[in-house]
PDB file of N, CA and C in Angstrom:
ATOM      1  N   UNK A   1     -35.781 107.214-117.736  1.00  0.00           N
ATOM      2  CA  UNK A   1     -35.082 106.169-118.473  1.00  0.00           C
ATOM      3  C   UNK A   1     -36.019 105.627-119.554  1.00  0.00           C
ATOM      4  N   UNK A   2     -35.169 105.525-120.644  1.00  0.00           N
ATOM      5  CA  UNK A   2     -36.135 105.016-121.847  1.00  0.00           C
ATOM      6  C   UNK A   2     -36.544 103.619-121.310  1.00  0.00           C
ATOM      7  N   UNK A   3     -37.273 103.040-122.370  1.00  0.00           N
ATOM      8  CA  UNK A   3     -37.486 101.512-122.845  1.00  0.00           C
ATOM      9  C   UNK A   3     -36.610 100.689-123.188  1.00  0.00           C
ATOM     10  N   UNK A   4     -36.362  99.346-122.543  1.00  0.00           N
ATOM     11  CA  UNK A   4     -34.982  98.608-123.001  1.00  0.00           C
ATOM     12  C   UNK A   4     -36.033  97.419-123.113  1.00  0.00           C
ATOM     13  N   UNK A   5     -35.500  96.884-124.263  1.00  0.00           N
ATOM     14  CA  UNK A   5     -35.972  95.709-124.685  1.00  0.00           C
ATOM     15  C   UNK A   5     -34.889  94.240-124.508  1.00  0.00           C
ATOM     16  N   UNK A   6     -35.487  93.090-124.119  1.00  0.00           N
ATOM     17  CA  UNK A   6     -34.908  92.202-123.863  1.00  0.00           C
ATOM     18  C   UNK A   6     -35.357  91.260-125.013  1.00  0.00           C
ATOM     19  N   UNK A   7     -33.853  90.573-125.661  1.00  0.00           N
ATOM     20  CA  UNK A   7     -34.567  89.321-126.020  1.00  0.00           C
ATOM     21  C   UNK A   7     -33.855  88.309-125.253  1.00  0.00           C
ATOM     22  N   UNK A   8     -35.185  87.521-124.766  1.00  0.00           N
ATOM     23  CA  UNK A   8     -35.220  86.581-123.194  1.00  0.00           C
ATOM     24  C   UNK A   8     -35.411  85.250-123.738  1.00  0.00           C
ATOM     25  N   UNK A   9     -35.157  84.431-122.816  1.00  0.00           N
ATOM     26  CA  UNK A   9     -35.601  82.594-123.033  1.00  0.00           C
ATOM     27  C   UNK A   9     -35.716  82.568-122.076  1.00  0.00           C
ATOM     28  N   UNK A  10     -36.594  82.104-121.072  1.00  0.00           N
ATOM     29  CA  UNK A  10     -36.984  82.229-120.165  1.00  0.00           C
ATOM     30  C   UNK A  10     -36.879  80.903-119.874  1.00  0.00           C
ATOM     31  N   UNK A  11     -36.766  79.987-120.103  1.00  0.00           N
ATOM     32  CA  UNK A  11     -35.620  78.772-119.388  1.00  0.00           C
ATOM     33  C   UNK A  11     -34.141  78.680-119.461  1.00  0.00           C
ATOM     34  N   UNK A  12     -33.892  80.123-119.862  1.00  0.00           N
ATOM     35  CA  UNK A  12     -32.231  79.634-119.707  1.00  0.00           C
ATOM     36  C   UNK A  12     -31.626  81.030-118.506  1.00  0.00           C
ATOM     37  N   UNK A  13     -31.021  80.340-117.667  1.00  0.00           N
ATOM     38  CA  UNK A  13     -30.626  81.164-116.094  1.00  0.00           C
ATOM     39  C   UNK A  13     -30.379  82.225-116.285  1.00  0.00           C
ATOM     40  N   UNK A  14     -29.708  82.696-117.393  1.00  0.00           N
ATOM     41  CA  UNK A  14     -28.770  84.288-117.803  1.00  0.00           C
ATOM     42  C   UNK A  14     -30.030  84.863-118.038  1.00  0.00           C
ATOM     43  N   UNK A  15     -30.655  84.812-119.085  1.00  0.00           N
ATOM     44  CA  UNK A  15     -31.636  85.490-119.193  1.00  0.00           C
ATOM     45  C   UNK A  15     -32.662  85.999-118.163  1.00  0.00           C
ATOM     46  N   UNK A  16     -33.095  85.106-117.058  1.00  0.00           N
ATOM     47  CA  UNK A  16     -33.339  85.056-116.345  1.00  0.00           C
ATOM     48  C   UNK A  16     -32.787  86.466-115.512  1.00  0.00           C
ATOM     49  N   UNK A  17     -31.587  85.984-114.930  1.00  0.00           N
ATOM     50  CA  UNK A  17     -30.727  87.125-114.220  1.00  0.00           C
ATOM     51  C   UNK A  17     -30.793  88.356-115.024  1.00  0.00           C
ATOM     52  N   UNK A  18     -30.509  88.324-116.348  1.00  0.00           N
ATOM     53  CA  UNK A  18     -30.943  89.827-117.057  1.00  0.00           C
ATOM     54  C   UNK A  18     -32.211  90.198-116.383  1.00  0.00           C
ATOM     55  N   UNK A  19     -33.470  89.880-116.660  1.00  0.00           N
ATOM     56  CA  UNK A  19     -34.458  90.096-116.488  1.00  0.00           C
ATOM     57  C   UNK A  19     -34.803  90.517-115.223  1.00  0.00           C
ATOM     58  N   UNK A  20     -34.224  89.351-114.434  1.00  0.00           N
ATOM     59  CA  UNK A  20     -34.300  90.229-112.660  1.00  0.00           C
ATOM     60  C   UNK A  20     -33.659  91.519-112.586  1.00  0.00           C
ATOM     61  N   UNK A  21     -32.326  91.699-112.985  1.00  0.00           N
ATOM     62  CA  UNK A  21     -31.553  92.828-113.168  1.00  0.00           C
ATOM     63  C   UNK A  21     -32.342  94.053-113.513  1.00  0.00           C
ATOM     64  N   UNK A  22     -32.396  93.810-114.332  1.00  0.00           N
ATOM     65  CA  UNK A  22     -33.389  95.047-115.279  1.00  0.00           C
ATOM     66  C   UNK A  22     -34.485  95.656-114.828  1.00  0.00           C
ATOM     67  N   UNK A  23     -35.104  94.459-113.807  1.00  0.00           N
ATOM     68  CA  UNK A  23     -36.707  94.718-112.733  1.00  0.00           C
ATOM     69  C   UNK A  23     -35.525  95.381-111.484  1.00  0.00           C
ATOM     70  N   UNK A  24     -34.620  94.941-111.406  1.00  0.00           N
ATOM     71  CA  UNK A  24     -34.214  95.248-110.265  1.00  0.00           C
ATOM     72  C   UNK A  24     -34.398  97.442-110.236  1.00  0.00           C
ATOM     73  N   UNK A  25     -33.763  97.169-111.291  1.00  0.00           N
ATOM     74  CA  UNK A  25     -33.113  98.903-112.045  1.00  0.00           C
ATOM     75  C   UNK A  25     -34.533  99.958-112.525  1.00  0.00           C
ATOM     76  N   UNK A  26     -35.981  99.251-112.025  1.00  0.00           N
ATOM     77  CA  UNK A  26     -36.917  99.760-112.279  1.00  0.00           C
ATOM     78  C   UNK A  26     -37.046 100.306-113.513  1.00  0.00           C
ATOM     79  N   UNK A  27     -36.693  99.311-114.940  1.00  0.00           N
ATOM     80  CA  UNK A  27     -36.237  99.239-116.277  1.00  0.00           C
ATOM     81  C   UNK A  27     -37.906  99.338-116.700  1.00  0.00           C
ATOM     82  N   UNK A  28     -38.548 100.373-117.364  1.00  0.00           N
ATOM     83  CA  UNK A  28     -39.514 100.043-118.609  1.00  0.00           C
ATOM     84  C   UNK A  28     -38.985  98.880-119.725  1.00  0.00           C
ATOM     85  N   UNK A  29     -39.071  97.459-119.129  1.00  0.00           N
ATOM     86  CA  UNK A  29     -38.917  96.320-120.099  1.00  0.00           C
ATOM     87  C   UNK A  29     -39.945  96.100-121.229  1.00  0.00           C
ATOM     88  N   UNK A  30     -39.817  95.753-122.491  1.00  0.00           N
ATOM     89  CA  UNK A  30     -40.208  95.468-123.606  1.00  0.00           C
ATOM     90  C   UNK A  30     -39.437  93.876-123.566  1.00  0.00           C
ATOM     91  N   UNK A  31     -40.502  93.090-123.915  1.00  0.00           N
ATOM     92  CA  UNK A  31     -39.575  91.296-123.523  1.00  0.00           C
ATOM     93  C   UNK A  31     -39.570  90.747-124.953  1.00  0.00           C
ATOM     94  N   UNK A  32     -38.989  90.751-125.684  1.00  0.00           N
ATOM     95  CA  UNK A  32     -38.903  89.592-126.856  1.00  0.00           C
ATOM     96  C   UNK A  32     -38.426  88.333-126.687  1.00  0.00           C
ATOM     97  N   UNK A  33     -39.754  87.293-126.634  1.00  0.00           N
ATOM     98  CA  UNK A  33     -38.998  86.037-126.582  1.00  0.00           C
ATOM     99  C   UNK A  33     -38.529  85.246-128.326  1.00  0.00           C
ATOM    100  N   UNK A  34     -37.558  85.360-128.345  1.00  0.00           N
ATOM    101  CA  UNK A  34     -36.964  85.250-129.757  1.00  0.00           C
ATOM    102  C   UNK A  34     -37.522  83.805-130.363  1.00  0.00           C
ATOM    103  N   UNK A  35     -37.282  83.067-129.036  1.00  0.00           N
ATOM    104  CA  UNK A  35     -37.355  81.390-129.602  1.00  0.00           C
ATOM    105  C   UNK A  35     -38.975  81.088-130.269  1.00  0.00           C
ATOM    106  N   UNK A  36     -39.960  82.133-129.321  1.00  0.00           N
ATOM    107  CA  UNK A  36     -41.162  82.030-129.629  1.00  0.00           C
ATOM    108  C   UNK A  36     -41.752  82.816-130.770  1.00  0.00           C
ATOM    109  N   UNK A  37     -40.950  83.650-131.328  1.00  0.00           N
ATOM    110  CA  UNK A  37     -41.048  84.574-132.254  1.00  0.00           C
ATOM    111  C   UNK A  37     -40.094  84.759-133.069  1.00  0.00           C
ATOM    112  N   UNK A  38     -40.573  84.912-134.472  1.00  0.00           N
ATOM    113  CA  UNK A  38     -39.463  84.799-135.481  1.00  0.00           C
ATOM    114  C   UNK A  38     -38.808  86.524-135.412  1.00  0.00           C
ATOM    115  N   UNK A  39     -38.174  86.220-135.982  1.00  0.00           N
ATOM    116  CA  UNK A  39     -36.998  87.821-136.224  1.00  0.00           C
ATOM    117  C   UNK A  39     -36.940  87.685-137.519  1.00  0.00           C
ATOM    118  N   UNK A  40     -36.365  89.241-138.600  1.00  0.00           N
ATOM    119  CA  UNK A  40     -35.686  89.361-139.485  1.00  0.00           C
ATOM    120  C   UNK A  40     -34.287  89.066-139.242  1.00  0.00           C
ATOM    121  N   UNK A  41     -33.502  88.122-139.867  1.00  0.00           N
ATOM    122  CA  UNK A  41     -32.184  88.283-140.205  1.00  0.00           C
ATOM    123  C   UNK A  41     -31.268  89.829-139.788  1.00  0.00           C
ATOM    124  N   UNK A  42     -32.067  91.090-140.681  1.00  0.00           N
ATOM    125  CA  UNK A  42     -31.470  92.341-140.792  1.00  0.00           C
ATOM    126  C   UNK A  42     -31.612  92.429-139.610  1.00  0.00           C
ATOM    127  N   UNK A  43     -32.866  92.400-138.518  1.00  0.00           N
ATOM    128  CA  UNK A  43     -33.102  93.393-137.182  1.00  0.00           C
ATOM    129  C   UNK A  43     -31.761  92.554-136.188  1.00  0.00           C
ATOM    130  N   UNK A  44     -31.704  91.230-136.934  1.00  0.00           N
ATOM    131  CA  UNK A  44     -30.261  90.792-135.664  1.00  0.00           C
ATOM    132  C   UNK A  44     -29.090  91.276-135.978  1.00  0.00           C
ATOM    133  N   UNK A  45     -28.575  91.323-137.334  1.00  0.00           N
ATOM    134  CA  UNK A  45     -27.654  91.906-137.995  1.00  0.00           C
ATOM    135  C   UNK A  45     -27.242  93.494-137.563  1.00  0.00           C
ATOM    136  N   UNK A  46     -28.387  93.931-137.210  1.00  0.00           N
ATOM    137  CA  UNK A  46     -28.392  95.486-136.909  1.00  0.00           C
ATOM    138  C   UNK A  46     -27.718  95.563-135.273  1.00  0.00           C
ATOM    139  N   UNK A  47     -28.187  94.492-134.761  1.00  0.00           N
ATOM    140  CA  UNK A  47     -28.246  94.292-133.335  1.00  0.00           C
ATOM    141  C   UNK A  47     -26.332  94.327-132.995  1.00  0.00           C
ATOM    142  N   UNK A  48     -25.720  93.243-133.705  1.00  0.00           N
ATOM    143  CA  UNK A  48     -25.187  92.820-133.888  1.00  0.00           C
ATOM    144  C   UNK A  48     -23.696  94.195-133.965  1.00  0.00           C
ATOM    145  N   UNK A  49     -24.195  94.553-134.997  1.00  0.00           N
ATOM    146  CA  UNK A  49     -23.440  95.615-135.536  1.00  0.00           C
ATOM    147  C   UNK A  49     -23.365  96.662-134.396  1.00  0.00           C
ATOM    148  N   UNK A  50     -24.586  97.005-133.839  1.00  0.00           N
ATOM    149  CA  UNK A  50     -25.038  98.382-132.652  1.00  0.00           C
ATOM    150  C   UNK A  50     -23.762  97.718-131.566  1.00  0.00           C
ATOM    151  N   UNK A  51     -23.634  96.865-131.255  1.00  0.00           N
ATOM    152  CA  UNK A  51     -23.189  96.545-130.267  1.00  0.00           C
ATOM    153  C   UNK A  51     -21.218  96.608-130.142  1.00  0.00           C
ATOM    154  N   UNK A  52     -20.955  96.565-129.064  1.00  0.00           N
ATOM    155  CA  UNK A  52     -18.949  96.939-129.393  1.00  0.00           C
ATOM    156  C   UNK A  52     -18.592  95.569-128.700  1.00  0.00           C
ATOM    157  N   UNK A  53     -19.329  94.440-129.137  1.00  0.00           N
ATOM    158  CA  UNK A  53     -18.890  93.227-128.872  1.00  0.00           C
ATOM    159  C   UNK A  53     -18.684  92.497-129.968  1.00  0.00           C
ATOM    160  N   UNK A  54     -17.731  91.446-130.237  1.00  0.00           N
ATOM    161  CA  UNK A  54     -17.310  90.695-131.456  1.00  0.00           C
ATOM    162  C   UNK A  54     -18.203  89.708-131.619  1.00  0.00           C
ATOM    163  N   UNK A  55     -18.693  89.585-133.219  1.00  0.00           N
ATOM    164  CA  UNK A  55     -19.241  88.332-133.428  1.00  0.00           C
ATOM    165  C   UNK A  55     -19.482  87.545-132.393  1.00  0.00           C
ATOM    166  N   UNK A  56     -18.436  86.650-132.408  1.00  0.00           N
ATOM    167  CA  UNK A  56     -18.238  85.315-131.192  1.00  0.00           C
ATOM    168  C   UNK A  56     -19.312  85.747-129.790  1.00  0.00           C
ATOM    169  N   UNK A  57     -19.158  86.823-129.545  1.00  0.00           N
ATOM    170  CA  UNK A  57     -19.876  86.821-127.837  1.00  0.00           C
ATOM    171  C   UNK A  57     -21.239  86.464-128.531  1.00  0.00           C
ATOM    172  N   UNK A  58     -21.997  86.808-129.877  1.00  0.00           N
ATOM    173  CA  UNK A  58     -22.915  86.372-130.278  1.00  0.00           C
ATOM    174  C   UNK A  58     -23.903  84.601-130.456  1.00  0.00           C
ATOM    175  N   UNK A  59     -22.777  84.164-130.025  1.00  0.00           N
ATOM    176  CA  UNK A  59     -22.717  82.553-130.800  1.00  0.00           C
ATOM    177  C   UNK A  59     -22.780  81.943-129.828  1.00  0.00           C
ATOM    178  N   UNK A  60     -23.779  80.934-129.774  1.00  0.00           N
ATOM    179  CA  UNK A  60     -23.719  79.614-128.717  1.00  0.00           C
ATOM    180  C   UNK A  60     -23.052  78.816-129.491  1.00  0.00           C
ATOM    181  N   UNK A  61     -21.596  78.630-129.212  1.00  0.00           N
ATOM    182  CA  UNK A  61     -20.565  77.342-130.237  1.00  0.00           C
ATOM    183  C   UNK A  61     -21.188  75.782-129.444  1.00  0.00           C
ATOM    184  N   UNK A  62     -21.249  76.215-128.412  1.00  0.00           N
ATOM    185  CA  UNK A  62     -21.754  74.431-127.767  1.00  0.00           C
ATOM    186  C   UNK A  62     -22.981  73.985-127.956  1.00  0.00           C
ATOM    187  N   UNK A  63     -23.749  74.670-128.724  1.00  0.00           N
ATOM    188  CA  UNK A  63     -24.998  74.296-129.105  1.00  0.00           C
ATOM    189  C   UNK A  63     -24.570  72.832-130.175  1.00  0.00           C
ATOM    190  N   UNK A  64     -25.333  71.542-130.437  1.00  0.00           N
ATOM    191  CA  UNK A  64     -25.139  70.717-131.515  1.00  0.00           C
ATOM    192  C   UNK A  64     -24.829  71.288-132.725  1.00  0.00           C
ATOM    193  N   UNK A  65     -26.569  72.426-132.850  1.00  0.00           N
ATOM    194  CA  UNK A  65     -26.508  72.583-134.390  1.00  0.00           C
ATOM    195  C   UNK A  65     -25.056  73.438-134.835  1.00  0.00           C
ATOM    196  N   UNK A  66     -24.489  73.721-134.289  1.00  0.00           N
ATOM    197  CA  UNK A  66     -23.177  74.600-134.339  1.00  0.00           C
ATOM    198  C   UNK A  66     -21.942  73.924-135.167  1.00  0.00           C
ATOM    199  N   UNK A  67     -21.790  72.624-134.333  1.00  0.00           N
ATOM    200  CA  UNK A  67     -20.968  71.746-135.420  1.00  0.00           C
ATOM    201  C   UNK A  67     -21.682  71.204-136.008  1.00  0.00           C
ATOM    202  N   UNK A  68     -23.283  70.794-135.985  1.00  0.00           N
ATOM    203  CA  UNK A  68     -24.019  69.723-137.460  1.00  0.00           C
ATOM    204  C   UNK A  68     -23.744  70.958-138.774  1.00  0.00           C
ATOM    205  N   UNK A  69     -23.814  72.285-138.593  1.00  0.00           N
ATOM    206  CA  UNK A  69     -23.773  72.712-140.053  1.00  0.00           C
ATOM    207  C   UNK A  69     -22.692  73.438-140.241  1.00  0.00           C
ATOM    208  N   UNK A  70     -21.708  72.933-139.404  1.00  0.00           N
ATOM    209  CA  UNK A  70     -19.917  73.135-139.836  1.00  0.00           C
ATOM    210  C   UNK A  70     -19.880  74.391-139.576  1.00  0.00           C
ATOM    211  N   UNK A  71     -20.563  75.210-138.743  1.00  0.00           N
ATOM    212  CA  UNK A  71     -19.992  76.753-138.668  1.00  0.00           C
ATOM    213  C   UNK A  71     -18.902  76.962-138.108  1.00  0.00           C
ATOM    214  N   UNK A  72     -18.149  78.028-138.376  1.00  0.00           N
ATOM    215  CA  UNK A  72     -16.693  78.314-138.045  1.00  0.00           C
ATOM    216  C   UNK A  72     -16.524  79.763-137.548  1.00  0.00           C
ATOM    217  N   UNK A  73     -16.149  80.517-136.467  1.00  0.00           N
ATOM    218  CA  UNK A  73     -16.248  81.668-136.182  1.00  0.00           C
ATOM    219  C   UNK A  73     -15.343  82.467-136.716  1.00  0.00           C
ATOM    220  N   UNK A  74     -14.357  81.550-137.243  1.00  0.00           N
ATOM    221  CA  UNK A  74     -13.304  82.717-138.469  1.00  0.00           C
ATOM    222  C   UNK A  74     -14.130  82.947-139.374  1.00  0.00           C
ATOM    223  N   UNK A  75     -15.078  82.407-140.110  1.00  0.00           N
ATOM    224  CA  UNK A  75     -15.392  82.702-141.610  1.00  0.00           C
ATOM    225  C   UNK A  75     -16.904  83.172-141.431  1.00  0.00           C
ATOM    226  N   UNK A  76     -17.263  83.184-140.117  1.00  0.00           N
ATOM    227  CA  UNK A  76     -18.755  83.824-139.748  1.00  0.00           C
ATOM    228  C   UNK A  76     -19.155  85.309-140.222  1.00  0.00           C
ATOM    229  N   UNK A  77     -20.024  85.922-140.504  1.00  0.00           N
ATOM    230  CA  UNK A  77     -20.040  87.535-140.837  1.00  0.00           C
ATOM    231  C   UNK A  77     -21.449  87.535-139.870  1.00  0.00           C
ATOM    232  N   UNK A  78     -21.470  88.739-139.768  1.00  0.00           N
ATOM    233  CA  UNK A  78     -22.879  89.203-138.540  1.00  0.00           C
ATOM    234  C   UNK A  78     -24.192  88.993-139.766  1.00  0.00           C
ATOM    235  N   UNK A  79     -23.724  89.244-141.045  1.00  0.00           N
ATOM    236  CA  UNK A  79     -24.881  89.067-142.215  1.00  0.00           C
ATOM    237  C   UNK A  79     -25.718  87.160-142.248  1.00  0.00           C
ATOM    238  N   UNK A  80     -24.345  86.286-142.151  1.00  0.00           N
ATOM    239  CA  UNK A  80     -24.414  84.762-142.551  1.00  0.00           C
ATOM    240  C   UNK A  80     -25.118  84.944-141.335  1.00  0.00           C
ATOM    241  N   UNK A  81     -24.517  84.880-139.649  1.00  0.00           N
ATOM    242  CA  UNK A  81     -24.852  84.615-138.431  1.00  0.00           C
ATOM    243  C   UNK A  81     -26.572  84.800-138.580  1.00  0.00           C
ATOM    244  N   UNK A  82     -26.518  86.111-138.515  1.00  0.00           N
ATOM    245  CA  UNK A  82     -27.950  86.602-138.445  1.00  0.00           C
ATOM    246  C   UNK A  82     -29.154  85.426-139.372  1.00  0.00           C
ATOM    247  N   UNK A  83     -28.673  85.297-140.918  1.00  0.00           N
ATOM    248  CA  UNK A  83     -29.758  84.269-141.684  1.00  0.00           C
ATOM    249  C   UNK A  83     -29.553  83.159-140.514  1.00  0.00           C
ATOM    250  N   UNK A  84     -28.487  82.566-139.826  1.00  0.00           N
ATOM    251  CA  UNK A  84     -28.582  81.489-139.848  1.00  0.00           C
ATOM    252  C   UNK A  84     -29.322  81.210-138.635  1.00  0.00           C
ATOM    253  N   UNK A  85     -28.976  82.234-137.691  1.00  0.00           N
ATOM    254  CA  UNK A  85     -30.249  82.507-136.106  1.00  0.00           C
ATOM    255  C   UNK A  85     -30.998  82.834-136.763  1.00  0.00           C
ATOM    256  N   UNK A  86     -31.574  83.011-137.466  1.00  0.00           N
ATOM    257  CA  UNK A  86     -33.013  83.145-137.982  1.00  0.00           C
ATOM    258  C   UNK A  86     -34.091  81.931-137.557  1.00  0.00           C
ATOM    259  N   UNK A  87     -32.783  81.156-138.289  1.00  0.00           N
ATOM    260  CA  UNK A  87     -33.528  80.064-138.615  1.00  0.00           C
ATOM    261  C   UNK A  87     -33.341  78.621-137.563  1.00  0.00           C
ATOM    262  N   UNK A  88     -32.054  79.128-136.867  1.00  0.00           N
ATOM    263  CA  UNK A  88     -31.547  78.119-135.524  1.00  0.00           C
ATOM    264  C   UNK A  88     -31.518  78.786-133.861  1.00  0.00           C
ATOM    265  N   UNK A  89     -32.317  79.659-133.498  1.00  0.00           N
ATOM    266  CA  UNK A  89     -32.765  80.332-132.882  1.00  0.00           C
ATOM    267  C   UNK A  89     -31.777  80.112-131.178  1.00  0.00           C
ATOM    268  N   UNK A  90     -31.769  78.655-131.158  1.00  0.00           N
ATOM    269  CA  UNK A  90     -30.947  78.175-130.345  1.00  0.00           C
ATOM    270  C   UNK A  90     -29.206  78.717-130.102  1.00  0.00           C
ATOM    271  N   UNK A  91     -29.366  78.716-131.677  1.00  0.00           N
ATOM    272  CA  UNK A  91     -27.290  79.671-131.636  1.00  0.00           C
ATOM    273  C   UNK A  91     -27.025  80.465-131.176  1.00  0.00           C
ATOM    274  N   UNK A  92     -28.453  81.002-130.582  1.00  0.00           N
ATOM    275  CA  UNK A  92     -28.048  82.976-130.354  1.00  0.00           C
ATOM    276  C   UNK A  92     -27.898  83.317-128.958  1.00  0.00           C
ATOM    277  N   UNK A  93     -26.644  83.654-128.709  1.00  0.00           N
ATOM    278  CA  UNK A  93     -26.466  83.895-126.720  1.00  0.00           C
ATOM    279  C   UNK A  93     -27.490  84.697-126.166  1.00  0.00           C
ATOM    280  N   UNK A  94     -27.741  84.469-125.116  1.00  0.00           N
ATOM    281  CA  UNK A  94     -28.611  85.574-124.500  1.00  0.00           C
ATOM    282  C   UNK A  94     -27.939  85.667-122.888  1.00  0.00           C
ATOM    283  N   UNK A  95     -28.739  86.840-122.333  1.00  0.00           N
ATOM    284  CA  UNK A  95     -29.727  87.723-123.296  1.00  0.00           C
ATOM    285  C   UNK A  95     -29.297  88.683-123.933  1.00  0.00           C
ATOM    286  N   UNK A  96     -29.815  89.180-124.836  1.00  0.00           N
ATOM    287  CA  UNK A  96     -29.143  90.547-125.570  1.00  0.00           C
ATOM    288  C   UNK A  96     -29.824  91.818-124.832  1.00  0.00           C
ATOM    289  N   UNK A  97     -29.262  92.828-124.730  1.00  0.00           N
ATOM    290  CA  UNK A  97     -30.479  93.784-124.036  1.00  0.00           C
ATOM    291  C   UNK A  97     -30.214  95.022-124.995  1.00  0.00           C
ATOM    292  N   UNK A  98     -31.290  95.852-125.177  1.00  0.00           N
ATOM    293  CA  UNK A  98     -31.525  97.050-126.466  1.00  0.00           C
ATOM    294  C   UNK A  98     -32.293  97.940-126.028  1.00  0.00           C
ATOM    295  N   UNK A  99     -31.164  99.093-125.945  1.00  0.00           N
ATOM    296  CA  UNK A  99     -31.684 100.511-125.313  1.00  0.00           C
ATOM    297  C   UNK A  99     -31.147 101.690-126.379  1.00  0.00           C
ATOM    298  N   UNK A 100     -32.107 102.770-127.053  1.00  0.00           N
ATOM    299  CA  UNK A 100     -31.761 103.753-127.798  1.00  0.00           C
ATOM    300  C   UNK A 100     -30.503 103.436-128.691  1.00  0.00           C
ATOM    301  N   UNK A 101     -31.019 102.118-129.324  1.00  0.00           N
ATOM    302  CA  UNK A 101     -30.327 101.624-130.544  1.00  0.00           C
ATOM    303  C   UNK A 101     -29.173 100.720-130.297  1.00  0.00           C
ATOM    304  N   UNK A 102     -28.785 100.698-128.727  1.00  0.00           N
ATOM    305  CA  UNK A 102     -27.174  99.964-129.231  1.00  0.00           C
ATOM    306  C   UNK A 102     -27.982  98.721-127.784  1.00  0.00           C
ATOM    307  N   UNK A 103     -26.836  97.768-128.648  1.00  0.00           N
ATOM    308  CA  UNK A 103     -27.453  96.169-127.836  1.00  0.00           C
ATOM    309  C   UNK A 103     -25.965  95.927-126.997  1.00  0.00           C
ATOM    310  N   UNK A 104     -26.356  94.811-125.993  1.00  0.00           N
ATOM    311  CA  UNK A 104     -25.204  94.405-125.553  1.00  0.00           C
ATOM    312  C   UNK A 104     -25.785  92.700-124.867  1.00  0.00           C
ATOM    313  N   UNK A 105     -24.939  91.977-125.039  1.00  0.00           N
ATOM    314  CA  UNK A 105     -24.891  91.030-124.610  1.00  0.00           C
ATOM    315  C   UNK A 105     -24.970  90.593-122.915  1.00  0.00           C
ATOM    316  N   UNK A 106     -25.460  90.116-122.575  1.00  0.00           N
ATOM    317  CA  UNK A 106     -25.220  90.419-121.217  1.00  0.00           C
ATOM    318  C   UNK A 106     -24.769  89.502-120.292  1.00  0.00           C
ATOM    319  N   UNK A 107     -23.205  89.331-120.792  1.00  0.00           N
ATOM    320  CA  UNK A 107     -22.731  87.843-119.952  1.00  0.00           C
ATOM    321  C   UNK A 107     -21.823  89.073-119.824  1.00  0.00           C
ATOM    322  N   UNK A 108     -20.634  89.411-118.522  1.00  0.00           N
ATOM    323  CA  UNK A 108     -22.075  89.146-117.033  1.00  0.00           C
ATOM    324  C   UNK A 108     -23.096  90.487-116.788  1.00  0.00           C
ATOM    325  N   UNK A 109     -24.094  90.251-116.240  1.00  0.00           N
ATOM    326  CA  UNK A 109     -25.296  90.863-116.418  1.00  0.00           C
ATOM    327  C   UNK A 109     -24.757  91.583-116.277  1.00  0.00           C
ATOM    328  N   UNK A 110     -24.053  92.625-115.279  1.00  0.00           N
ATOM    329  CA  UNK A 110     -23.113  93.756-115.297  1.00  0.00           C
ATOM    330  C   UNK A 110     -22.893  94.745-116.492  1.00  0.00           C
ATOM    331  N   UNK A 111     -23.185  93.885-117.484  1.00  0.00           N
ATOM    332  CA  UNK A 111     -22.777  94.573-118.788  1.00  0.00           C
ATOM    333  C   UNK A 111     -24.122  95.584-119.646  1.00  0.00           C
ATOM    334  N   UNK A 112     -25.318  95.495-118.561  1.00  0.00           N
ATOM    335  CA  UNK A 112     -26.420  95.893-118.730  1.00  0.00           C
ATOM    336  C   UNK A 112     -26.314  97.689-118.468  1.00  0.00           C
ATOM    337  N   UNK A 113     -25.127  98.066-117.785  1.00  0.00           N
ATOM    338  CA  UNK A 113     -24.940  98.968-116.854  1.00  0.00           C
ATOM    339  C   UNK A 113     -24.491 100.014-118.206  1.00  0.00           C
ATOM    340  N   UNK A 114     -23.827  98.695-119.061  1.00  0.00           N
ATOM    341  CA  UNK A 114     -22.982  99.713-120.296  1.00  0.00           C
ATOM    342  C   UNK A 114     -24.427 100.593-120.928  1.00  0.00           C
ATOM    343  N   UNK A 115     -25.431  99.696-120.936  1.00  0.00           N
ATOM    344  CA  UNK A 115     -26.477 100.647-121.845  1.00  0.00           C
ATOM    345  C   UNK A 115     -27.409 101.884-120.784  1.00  0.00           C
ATOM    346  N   UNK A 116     -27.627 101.746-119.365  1.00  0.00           N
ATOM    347  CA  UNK A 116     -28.288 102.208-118.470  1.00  0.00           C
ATOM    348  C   UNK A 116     -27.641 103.385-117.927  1.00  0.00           C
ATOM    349  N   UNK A 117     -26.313 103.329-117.918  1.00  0.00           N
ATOM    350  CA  UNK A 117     -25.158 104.588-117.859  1.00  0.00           C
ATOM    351  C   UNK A 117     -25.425 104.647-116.587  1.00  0.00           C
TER     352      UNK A 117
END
């Protein structure tokens, strides 16, 4: 099994459960903690795109900054999203998990299985 990379927050429970998951599955993990490390815009955008989940599963809407800068998930593009997790790091669901190019979200962790086959 290849290398699957996580991007983790390691105070927030899901991520968490990814992470056990993944140890569980004797996963070669690669850990990106996003919040602690900046990203390109493009590498989320890419992420984004790799994946056969819609925008929205991308988006923490209950986050504050979500309504302080009026975002709207009709008029969102994975291009805007991406600048704007760039820079609000908090918006971005986790965990995402990334194996031989395609990402998946991993609410419920279950969905880890889509990339591990």
């Amino acid at each position: 099994m290849g290398k699957v990379q996580i991007w983790h927050n390691p105070s927030c429970s899901k991520s968490r459960q990814g992470m056990a998951y993944l140890n569980e599955k004797q996963c070669d993990i690669e850990v990106f903690e996003y919040k602690k490390t900046t990203f390109a815009p493009k590498t989320l955008e890419a992420l984004i795109k790799s994946s056969d989940q819609p925008l929205s599963d991308f988006v923490r809407t209950n986050e504050p900054e979500f309504k302080s800068l009026g975002l709207d998930l009709n008029t969102l593009t994975p291009e805007t999203f991406a600048e704007i997790a760039a820079e609000y790091p908090k918006l971005l669901q986790r965990p995402i998990i990334i194996k031989d190019g395609k990402a998946v979200i991993a609410r419920p962790i279950s969905k880890i299985d889509e990339l591990l086959g």
